[in-house]
Protein backbone atom coordinates (compact mmCIF):
# COMPACT_ATOMS: atom_id res chain seq x y z
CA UNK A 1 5.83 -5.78 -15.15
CA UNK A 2 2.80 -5.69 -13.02
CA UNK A 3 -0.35 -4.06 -14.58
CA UNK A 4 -2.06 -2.42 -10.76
CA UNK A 5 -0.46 -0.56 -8.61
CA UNK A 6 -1.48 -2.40 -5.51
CA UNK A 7 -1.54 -6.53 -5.67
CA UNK A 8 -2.27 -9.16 -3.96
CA UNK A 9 -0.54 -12.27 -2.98
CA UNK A 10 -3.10 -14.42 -4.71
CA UNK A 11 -2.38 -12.19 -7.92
CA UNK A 12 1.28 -12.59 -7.77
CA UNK A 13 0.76 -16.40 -7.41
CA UNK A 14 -1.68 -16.55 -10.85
CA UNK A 15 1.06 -15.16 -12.47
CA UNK A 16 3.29 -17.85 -11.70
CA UNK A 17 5.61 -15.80 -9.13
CA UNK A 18 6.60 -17.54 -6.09
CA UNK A 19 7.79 -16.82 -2.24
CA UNK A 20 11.13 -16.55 -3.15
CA UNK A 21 10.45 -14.24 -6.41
CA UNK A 22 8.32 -11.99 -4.43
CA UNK A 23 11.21 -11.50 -1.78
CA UNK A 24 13.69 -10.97 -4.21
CA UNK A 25 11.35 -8.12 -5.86
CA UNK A 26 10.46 -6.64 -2.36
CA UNK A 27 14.61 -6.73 -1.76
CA UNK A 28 14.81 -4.68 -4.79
CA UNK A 29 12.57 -2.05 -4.04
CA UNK A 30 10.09 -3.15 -6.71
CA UNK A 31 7.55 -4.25 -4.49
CA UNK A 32 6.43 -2.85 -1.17
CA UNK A 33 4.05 -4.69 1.46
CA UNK A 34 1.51 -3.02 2.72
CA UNK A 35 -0.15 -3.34 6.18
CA UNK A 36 -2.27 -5.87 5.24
CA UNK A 37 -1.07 -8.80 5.06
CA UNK A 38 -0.68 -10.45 1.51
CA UNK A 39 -1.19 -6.89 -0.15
CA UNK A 40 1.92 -5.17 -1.96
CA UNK A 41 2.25 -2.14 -3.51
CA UNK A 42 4.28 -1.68 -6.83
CA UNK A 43 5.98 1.82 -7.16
CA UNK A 44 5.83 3.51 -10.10
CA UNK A 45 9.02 4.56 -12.20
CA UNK A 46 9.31 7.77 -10.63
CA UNK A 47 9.32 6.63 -7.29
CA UNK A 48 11.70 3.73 -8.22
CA UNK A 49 14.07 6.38 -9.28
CA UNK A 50 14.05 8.69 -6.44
CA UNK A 51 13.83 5.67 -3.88
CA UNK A 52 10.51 6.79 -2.02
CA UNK A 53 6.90 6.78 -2.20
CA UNK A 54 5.80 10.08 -3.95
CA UNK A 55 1.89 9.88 -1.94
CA UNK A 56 1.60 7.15 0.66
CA UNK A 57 -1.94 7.84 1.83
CA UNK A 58 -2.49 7.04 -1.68
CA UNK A 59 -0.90 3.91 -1.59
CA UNK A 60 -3.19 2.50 1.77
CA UNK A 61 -6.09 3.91 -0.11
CA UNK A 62 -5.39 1.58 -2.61
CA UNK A 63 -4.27 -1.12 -0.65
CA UNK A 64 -7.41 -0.62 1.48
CA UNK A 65 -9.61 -0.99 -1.34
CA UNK A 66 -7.97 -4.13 -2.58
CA UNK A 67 -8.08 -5.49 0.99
CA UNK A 68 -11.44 -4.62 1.45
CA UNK A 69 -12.60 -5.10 -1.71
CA UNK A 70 -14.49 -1.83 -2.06
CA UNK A 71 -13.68 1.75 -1.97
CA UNK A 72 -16.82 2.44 0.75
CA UNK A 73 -14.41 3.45 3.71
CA UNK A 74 -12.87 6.59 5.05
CA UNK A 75 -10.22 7.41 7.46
CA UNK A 76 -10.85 8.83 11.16
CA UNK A 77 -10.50 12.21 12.06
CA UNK A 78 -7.29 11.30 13.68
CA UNK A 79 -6.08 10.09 10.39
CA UNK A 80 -6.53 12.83 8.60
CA UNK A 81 -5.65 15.37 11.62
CA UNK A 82 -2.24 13.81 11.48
CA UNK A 83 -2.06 13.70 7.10
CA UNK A 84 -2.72 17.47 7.47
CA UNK A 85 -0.35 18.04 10.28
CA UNK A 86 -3.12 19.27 12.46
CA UNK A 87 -2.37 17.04 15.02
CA UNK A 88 1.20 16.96 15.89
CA UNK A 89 1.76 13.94 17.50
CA UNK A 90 1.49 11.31 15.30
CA UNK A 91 0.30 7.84 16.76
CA UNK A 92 1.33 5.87 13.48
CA UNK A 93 -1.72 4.36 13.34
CA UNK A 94 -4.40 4.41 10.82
CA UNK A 95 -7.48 4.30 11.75
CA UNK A 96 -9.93 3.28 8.90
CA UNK A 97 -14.00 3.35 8.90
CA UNK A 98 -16.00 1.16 7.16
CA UNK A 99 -19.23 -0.74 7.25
């Protein structure tokens, strides 16, 4: 249905989708926001089968670059202490570095 894997709300709108569409789709598990606001993510078939997100670093990465509109960033060294379960208390924050 959608050819990216991470979309924006602008996107959805060009092709003719609407508020009530895109809640529906996020309701069933075919689209997932993000935390940006306006930015979804659109599993792929695997993870629509087995009901999760098979790399979700991946999935900010993208939605980072789509939000920022270039792939010039990289995540703090608490970010990635916590991805590599160096650091074990997690502060469920990401912290992202850019110019």
């Amino acid at each position: 249905m959608f050819q990216r894997q991470a979309i924006s709300y602008a996107q959805l709108c060009k092709e003719g989708i609407g508020d009530r569409e895109i809640f529906n789709l996020s309701a069933s598990l075919k689209l997932f926001p993000t935390p940006f606001k306006g930015i979804y993510y659109v599993p792929s078939n695997e993870e629509k089968r087995g009901s999760f997100i098979d790399k979700p670093l991946s999935v900010v990465t993208k939605a980072t670059e789509l939000f920022l509109g270039t792939d010039n960033f990289y995540f703090s060294c608490a970010t990635a202490e916590e991805f590599l379960g160096i650091n074990w208390r997690p502060k469920e924050e990401l912290h992202i570095v850019n110019e």
